[in-house]
PDB file of N, CA and C in Angstrom:
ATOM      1  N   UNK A   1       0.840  -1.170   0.000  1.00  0.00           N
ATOM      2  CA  UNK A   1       0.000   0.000   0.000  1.00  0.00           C
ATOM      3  C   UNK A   1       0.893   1.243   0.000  1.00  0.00           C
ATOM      4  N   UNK A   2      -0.051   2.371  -1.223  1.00  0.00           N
ATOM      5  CA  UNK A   2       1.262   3.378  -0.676  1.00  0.00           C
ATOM      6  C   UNK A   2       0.791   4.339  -0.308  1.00  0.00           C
ATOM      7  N   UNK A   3       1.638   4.942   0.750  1.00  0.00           N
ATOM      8  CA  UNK A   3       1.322   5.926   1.955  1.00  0.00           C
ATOM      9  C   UNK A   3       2.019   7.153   1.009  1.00  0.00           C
ATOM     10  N   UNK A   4       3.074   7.396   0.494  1.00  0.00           N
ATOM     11  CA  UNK A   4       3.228   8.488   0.044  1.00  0.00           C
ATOM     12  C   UNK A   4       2.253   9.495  -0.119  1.00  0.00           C
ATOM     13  N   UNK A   5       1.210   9.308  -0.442  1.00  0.00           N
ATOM     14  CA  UNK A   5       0.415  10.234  -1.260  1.00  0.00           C
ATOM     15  C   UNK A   5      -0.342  11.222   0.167  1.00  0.00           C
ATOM     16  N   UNK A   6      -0.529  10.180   1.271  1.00  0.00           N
ATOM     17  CA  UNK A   6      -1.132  10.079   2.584  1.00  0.00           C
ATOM     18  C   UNK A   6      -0.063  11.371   3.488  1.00  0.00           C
ATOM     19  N   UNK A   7       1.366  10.916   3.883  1.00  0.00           N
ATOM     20  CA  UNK A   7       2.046  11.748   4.151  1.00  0.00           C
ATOM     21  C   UNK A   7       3.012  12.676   3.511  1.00  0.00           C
ATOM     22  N   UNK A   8       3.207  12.574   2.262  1.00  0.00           N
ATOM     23  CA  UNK A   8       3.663  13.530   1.985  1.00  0.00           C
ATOM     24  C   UNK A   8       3.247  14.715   1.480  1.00  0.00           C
ATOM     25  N   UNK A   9       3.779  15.984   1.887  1.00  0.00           N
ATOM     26  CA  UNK A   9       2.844  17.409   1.293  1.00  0.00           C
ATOM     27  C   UNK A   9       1.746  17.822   1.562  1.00  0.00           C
ATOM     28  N   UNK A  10       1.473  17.630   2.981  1.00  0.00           N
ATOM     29  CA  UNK A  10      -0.017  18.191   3.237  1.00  0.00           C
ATOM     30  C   UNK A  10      -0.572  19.155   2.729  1.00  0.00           C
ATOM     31  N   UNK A  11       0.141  19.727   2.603  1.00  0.00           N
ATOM     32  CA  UNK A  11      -0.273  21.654   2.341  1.00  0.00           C
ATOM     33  C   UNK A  11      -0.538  20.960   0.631  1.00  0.00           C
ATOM     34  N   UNK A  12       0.002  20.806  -0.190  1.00  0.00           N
ATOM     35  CA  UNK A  12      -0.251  20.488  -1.610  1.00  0.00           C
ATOM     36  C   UNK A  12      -1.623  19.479  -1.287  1.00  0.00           C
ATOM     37  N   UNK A  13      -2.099  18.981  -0.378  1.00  0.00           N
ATOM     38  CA  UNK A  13      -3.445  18.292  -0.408  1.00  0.00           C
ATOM     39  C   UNK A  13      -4.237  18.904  -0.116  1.00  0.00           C
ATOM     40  N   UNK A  14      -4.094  19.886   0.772  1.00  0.00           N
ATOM     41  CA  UNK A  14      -5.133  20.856   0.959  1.00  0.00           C
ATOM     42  C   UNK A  14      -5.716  21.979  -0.128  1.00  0.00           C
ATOM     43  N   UNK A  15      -4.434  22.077  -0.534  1.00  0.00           N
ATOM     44  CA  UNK A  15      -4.158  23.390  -1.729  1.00  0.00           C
ATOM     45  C   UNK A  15      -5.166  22.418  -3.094  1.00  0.00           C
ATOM     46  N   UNK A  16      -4.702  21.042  -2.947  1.00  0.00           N
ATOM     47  CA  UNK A  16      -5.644  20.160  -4.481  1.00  0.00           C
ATOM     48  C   UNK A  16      -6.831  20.396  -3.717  1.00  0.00           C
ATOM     49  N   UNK A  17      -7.327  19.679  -2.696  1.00  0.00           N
ATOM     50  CA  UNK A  17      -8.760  19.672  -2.298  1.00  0.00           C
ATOM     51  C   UNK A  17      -9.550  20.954  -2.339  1.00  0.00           C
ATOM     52  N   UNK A  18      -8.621  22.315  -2.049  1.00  0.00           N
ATOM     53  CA  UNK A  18      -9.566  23.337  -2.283  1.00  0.00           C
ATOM     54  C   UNK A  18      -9.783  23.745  -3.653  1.00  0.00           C
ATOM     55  N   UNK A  19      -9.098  23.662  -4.395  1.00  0.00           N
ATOM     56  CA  UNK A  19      -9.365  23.870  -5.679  1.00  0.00           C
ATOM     57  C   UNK A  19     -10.041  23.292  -6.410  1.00  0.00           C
ATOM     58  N   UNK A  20     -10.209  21.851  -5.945  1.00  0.00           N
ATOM     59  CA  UNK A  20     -11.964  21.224  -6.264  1.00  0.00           C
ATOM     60  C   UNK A  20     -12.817  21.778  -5.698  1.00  0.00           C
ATOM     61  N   UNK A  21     -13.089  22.329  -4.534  1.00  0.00           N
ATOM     62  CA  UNK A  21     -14.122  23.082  -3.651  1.00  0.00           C
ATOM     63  C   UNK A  21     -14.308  24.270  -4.579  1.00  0.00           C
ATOM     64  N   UNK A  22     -13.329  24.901  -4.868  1.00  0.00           N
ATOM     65  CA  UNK A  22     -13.363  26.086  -6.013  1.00  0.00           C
ATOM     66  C   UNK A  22     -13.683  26.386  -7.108  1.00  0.00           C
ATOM     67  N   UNK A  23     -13.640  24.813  -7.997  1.00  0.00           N
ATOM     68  CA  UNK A  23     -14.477  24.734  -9.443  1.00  0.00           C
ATOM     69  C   UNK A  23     -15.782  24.435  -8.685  1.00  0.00           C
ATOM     70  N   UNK A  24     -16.157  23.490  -8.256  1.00  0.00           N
ATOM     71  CA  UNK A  24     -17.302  23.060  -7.757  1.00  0.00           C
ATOM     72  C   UNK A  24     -18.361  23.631  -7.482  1.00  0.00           C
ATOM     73  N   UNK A  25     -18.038  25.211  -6.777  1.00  0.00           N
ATOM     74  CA  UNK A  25     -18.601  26.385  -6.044  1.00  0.00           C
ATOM     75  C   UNK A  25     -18.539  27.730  -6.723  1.00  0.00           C
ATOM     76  N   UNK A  26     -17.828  27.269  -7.926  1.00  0.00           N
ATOM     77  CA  UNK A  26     -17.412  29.052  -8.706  1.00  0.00           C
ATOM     78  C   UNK A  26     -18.966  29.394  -8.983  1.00  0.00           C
ATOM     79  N   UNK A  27     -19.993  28.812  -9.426  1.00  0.00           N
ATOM     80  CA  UNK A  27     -21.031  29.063  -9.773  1.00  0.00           C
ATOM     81  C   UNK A  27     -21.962  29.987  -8.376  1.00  0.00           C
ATOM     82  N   UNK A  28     -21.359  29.735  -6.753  1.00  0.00           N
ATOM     83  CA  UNK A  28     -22.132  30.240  -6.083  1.00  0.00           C
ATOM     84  C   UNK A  28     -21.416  31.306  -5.668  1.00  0.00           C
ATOM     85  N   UNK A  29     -21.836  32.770  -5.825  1.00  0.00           N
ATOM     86  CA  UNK A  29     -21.231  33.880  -5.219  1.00  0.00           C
ATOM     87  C   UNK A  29     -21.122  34.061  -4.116  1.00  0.00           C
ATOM     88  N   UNK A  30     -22.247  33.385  -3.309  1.00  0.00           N
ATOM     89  CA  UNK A  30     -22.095  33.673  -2.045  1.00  0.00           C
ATOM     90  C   UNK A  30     -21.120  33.138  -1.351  1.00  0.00           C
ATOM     91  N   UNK A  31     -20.164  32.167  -1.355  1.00  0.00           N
ATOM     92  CA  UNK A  31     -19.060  31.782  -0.446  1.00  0.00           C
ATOM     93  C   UNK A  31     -17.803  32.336  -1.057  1.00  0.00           C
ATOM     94  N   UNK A  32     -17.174  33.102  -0.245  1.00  0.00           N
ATOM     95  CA  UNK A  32     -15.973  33.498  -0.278  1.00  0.00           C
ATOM     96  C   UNK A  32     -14.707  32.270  -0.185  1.00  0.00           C
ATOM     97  N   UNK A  33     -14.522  32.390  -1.447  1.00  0.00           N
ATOM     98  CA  UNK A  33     -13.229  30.968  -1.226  1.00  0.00           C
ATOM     99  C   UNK A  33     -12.396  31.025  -0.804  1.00  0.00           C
ATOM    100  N   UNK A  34     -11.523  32.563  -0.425  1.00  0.00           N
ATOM    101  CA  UNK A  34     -10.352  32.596   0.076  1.00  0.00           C
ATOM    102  C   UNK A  34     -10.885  32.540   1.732  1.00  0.00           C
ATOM    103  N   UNK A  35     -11.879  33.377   2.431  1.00  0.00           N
ATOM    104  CA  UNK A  35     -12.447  32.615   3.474  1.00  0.00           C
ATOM    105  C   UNK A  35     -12.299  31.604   3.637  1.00  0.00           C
ATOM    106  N   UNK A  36     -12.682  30.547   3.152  1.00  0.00           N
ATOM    107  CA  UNK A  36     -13.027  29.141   3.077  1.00  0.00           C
ATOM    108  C   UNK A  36     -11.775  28.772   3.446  1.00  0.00           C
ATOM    109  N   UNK A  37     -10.452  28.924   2.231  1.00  0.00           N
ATOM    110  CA  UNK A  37      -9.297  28.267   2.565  1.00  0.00           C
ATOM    111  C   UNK A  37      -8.473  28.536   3.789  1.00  0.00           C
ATOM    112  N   UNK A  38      -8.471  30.143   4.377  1.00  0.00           N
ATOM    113  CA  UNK A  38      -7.652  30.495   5.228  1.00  0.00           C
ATOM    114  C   UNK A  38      -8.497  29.592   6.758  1.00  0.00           C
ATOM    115  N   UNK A  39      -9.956  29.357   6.304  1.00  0.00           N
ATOM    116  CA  UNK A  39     -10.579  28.738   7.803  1.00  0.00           C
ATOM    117  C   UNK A  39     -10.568  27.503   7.583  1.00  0.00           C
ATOM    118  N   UNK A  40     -10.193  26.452   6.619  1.00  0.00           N
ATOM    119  CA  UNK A  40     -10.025  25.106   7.135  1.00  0.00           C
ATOM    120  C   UNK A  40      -8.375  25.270   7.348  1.00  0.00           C
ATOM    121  N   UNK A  41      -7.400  25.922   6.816  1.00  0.00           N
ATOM    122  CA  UNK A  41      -5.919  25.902   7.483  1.00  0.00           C
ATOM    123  C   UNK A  41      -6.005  26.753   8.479  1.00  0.00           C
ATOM    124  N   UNK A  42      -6.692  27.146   9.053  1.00  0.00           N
ATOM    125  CA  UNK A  42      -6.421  27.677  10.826  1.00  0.00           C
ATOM    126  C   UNK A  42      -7.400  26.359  11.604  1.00  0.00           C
ATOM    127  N   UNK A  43      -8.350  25.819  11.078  1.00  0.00           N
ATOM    128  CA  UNK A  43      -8.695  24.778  11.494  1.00  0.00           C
ATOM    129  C   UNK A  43      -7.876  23.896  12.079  1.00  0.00           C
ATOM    130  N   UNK A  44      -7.038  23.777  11.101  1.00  0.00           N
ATOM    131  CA  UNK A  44      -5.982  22.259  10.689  1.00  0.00           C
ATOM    132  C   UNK A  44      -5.098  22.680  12.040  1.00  0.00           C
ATOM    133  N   UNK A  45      -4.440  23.790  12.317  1.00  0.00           N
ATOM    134  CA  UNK A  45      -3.394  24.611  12.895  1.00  0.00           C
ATOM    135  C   UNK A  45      -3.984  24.304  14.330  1.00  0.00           C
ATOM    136  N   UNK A  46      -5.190  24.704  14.638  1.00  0.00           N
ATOM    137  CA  UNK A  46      -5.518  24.671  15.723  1.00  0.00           C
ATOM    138  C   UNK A  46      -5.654  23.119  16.516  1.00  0.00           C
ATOM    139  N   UNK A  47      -6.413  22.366  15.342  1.00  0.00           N
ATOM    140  CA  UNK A  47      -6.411  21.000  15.950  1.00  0.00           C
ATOM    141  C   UNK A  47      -5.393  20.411  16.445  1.00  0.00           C
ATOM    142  N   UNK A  48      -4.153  20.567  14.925  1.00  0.00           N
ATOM    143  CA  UNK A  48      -2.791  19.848  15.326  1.00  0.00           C
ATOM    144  C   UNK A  48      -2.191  20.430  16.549  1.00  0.00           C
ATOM    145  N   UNK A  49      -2.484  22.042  17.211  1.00  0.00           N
ATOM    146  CA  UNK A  49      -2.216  22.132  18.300  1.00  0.00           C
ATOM    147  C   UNK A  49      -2.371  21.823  19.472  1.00  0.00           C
ATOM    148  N   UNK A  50      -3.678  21.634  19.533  1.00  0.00           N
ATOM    149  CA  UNK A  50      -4.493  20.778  20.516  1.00  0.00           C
ATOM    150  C   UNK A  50      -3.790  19.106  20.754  1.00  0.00           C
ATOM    151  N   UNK A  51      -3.790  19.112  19.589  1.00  0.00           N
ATOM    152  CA  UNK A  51      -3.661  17.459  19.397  1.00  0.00           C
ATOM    153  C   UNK A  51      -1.868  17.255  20.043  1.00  0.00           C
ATOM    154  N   UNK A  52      -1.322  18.452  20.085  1.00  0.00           N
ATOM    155  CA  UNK A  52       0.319  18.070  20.324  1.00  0.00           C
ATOM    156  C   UNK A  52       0.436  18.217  21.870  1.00  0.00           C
ATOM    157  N   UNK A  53      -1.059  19.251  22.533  1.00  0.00           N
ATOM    158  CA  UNK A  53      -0.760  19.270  23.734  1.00  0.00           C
ATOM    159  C   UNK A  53      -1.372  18.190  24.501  1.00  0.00           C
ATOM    160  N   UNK A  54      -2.046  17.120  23.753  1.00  0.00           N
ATOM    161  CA  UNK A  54      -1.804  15.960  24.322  1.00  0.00           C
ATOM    162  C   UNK A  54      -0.692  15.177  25.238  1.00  0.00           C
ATOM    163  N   UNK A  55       0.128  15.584  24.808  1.00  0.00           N
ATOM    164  CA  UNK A  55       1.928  14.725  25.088  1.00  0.00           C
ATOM    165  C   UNK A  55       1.542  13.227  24.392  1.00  0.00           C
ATOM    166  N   UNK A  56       1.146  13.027  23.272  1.00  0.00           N
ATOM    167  CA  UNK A  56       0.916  11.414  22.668  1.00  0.00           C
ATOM    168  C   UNK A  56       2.454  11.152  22.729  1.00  0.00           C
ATOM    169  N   UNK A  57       2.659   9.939  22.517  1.00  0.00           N
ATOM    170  CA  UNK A  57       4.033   9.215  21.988  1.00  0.00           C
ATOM    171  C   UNK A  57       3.842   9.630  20.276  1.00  0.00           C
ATOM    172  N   UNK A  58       4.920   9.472  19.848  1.00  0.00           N
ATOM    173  CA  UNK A  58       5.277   9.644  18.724  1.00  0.00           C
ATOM    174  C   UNK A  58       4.422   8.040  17.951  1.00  0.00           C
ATOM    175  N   UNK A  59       4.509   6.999  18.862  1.00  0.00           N
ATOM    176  CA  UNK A  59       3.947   5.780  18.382  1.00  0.00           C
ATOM    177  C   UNK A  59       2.409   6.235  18.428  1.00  0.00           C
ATOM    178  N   UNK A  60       1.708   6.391  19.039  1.00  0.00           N
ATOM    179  CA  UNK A  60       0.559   6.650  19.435  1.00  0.00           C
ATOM    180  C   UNK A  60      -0.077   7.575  18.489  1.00  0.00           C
ATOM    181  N   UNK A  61       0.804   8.670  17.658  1.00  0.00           N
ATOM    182  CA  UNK A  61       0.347   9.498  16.560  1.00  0.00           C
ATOM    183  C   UNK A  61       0.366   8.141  15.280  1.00  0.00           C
ATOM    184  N   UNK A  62       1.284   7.521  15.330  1.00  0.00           N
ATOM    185  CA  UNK A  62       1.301   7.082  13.867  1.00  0.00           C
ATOM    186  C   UNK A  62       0.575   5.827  14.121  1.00  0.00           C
ATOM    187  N   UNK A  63       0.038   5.077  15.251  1.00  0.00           N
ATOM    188  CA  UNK A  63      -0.938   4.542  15.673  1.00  0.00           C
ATOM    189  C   UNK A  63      -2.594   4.841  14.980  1.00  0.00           C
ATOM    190  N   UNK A  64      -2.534   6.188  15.705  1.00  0.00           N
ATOM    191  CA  UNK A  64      -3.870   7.046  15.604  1.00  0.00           C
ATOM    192  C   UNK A  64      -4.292   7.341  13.889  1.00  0.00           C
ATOM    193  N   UNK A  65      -2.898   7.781  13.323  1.00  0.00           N
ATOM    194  CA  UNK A  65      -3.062   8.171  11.697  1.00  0.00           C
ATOM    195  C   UNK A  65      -3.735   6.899  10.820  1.00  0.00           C
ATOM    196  N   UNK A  66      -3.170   6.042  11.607  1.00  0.00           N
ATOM    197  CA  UNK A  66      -3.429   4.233  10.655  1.00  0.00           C
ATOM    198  C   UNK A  66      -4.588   3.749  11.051  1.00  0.00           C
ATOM    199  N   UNK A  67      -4.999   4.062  12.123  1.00  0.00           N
ATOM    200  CA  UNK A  67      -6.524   3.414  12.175  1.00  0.00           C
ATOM    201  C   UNK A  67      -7.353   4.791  11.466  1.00  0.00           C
ATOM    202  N   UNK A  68      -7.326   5.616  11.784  1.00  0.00           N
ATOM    203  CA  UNK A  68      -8.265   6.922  10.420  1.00  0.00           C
ATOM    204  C   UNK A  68      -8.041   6.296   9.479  1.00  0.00           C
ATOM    205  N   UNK A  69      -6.800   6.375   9.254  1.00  0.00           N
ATOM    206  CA  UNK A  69      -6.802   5.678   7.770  1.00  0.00           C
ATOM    207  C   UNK A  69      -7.200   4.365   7.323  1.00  0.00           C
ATOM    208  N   UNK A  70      -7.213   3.365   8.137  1.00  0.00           N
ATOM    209  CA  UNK A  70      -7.428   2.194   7.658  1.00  0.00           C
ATOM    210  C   UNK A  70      -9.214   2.062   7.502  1.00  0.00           C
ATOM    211  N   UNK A  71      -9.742   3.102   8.850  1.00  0.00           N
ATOM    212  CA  UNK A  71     -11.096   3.101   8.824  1.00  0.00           C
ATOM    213  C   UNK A  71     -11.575   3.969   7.493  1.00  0.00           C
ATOM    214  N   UNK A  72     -10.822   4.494   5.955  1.00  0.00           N
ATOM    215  CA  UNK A  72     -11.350   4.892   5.009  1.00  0.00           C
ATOM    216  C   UNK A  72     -11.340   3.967   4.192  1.00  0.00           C
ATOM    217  N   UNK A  73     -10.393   2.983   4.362  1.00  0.00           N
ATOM    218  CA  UNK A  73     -10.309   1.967   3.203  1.00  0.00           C
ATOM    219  C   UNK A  73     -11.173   0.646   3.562  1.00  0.00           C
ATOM    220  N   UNK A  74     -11.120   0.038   4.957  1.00  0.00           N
ATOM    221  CA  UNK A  74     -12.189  -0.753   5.327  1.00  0.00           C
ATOM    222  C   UNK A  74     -12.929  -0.210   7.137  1.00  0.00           C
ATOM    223  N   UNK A  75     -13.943  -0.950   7.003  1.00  0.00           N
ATOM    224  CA  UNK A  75     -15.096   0.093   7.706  1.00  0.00           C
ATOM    225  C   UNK A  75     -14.690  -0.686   9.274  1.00  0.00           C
ATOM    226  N   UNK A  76     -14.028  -2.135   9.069  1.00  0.00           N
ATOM    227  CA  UNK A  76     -14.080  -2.527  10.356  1.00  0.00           C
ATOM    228  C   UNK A  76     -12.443  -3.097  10.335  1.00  0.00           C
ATOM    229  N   UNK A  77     -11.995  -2.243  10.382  1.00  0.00           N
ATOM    230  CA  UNK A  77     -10.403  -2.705   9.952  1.00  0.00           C
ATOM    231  C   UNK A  77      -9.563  -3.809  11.307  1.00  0.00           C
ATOM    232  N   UNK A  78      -8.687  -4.560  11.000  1.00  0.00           N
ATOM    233  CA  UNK A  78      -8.136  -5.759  11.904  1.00  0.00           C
ATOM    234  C   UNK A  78      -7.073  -4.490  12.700  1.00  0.00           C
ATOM    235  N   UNK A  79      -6.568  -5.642  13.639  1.00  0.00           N
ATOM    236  CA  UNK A  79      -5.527  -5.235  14.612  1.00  0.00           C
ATOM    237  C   UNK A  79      -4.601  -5.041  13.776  1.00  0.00           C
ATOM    238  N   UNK A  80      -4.054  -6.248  12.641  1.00  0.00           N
ATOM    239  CA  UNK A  80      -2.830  -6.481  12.242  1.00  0.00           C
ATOM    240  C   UNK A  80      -2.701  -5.205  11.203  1.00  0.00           C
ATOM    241  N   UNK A  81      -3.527  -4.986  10.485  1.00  0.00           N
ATOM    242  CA  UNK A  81      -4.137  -3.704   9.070  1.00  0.00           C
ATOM    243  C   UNK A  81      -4.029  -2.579  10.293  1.00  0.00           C
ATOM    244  N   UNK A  82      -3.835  -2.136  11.038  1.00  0.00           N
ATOM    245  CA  UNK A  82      -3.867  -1.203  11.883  1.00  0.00           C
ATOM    246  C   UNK A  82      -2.207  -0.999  11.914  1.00  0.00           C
ATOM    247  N   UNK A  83      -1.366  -2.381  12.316  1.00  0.00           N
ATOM    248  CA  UNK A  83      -0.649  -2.502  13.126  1.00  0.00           C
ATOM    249  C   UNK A  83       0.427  -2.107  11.949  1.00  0.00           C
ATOM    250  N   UNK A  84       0.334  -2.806  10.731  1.00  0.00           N
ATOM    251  CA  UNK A  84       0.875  -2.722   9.390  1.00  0.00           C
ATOM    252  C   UNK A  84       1.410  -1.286   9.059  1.00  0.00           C
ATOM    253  N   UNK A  85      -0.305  -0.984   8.979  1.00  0.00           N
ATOM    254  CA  UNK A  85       0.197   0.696   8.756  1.00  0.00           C
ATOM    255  C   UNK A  85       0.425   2.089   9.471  1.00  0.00           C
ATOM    256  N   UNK A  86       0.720   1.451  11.294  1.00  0.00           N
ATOM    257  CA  UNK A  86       1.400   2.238  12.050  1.00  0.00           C
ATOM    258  C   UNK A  86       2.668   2.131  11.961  1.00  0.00           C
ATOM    259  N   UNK A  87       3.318   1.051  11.556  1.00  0.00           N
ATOM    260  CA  UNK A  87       4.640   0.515  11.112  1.00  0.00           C
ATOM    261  C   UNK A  87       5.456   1.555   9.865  1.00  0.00           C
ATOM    262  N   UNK A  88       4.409   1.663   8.668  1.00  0.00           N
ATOM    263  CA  UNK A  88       4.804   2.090   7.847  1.00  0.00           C
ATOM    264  C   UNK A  88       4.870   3.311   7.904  1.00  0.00           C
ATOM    265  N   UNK A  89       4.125   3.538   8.370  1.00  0.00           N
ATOM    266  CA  UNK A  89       3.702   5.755   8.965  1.00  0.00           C
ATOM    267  C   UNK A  89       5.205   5.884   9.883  1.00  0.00           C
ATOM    268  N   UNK A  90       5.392   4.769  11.163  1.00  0.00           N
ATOM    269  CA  UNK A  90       6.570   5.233  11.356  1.00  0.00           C
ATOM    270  C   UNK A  90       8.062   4.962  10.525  1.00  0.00           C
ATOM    271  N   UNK A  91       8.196   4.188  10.388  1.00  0.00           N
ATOM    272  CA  UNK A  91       8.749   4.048   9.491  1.00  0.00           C
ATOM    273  C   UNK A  91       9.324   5.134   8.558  1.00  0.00           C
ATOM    274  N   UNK A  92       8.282   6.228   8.063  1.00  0.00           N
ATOM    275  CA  UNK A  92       8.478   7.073   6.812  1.00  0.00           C
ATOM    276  C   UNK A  92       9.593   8.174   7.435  1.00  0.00           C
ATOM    277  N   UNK A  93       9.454   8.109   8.806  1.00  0.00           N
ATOM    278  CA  UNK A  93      10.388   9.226  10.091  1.00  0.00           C
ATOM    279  C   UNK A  93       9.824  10.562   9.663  1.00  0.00           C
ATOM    280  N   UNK A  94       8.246  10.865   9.872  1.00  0.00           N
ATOM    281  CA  UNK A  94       7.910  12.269   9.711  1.00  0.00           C
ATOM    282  C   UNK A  94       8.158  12.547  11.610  1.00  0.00           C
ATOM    283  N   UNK A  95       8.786  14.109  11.317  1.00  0.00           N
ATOM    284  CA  UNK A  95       8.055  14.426  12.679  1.00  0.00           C
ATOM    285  C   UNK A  95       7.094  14.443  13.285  1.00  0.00           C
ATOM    286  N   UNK A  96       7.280  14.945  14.458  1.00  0.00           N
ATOM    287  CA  UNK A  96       6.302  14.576  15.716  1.00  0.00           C
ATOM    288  C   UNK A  96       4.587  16.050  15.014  1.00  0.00           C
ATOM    289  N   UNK A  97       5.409  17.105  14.979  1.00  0.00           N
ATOM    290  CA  UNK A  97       4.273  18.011  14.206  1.00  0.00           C
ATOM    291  C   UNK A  97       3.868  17.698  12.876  1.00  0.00           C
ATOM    292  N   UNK A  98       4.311  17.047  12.060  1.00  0.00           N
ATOM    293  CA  UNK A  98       3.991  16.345  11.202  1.00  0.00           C
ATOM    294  C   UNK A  98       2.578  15.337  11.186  1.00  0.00           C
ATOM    295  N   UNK A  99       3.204  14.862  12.158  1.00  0.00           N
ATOM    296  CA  UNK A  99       1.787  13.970  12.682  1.00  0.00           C
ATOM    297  C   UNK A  99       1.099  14.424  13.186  1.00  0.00           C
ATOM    298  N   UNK A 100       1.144  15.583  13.905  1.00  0.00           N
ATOM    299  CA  UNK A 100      -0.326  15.971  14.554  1.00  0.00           C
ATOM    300  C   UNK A 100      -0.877  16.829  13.136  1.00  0.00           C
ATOM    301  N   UNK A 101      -0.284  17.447  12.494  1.00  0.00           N
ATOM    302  CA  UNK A 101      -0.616  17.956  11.498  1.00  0.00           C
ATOM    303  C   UNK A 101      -1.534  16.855  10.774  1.00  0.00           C
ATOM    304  N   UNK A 102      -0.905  15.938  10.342  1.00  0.00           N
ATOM    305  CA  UNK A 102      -1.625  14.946   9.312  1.00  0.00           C
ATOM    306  C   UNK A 102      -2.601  14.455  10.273  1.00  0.00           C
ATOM    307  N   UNK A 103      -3.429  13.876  11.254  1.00  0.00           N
ATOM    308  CA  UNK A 103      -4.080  13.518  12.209  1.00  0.00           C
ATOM    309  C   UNK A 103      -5.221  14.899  12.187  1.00  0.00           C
ATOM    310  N   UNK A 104      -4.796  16.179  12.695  1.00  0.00           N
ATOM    311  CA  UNK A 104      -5.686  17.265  12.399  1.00  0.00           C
ATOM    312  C   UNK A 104      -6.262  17.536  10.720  1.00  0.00           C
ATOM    313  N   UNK A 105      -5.608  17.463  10.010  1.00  0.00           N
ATOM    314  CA  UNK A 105      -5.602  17.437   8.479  1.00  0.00           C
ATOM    315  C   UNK A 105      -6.917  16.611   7.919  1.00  0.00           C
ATOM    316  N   UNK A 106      -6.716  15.043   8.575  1.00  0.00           N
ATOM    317  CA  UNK A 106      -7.407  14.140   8.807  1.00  0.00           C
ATOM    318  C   UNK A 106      -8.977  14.227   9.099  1.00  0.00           C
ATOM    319  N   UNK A 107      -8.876  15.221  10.108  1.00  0.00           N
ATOM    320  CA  UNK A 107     -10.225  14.640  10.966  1.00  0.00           C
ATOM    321  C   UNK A 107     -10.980  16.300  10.015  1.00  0.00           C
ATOM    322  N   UNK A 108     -10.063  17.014   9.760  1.00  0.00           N
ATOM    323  CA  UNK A 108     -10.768  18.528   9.854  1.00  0.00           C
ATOM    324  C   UNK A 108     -11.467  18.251   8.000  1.00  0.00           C
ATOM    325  N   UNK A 109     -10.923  17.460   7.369  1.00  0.00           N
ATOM    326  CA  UNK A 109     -11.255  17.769   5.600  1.00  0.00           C
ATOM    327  C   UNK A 109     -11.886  16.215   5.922  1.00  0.00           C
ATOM    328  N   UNK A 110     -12.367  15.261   6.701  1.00  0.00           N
ATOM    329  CA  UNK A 110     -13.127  14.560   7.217  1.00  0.00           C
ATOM    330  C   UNK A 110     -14.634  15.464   7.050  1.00  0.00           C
ATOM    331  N   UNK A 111     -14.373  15.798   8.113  1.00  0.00           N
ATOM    332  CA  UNK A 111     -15.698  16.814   8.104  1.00  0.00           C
ATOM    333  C   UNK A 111     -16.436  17.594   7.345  1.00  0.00           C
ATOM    334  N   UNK A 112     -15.447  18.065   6.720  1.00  0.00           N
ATOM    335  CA  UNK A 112     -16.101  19.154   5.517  1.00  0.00           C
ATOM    336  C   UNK A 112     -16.582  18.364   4.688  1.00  0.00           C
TER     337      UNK A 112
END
């Protein structure tokens, strides 16, 4: 499975995802898109802050990233499919803000 696409370049995923939000929506005047973008990246900013004053382990982020993630690809994902791709997340050696970043990133363009 490849994670590249997953951790690398957040900001370039956000930057693609809004620019689908942006064709998608050019037709409605009423939402301000640059609004839009500057409030899901203070979103993102705020969560991953929150999320760092946790004190998680560094395991425990790339733990946390692999079950989100595994819960997009299957709905009731195993221990081992969990365990696999906490391995590989660490493995890749992103930092510690990195991960709360991608984890906030996660849950916040989740939502939208």
């Amino acid at each position: 499975m490849d994670l590249s696409n997953l951790v690398e370049e957040p900001e370039k995923r956000i930057k693609d995802w809004l620019n689908q939000i942006k064709n998608y929506r050019r037709e409605s005047p009423l939402i301000d898109i640059n609004k839009l973008t500057e409030g899901i990246e203070e979103q993102i900013k705020e969560e991953a802050y929150y999320l760092s004053l946790r004190n998680l382990t560094y395991e425990d982020l790339c733990w946390i990233l692999a079950e989100k993630k595994q819960k997009e690809i299957v709905s009731i994902p195993t221990f081992d499919q969990i365990r696999q791709m906490a391995a590989e997340i660490f493995n890749m050696g992103k930092s510690y803000e990195e991960l709360c970043w991608l984890n906030a990133e996660f849950d916040i363009l989740k939502k939208e």
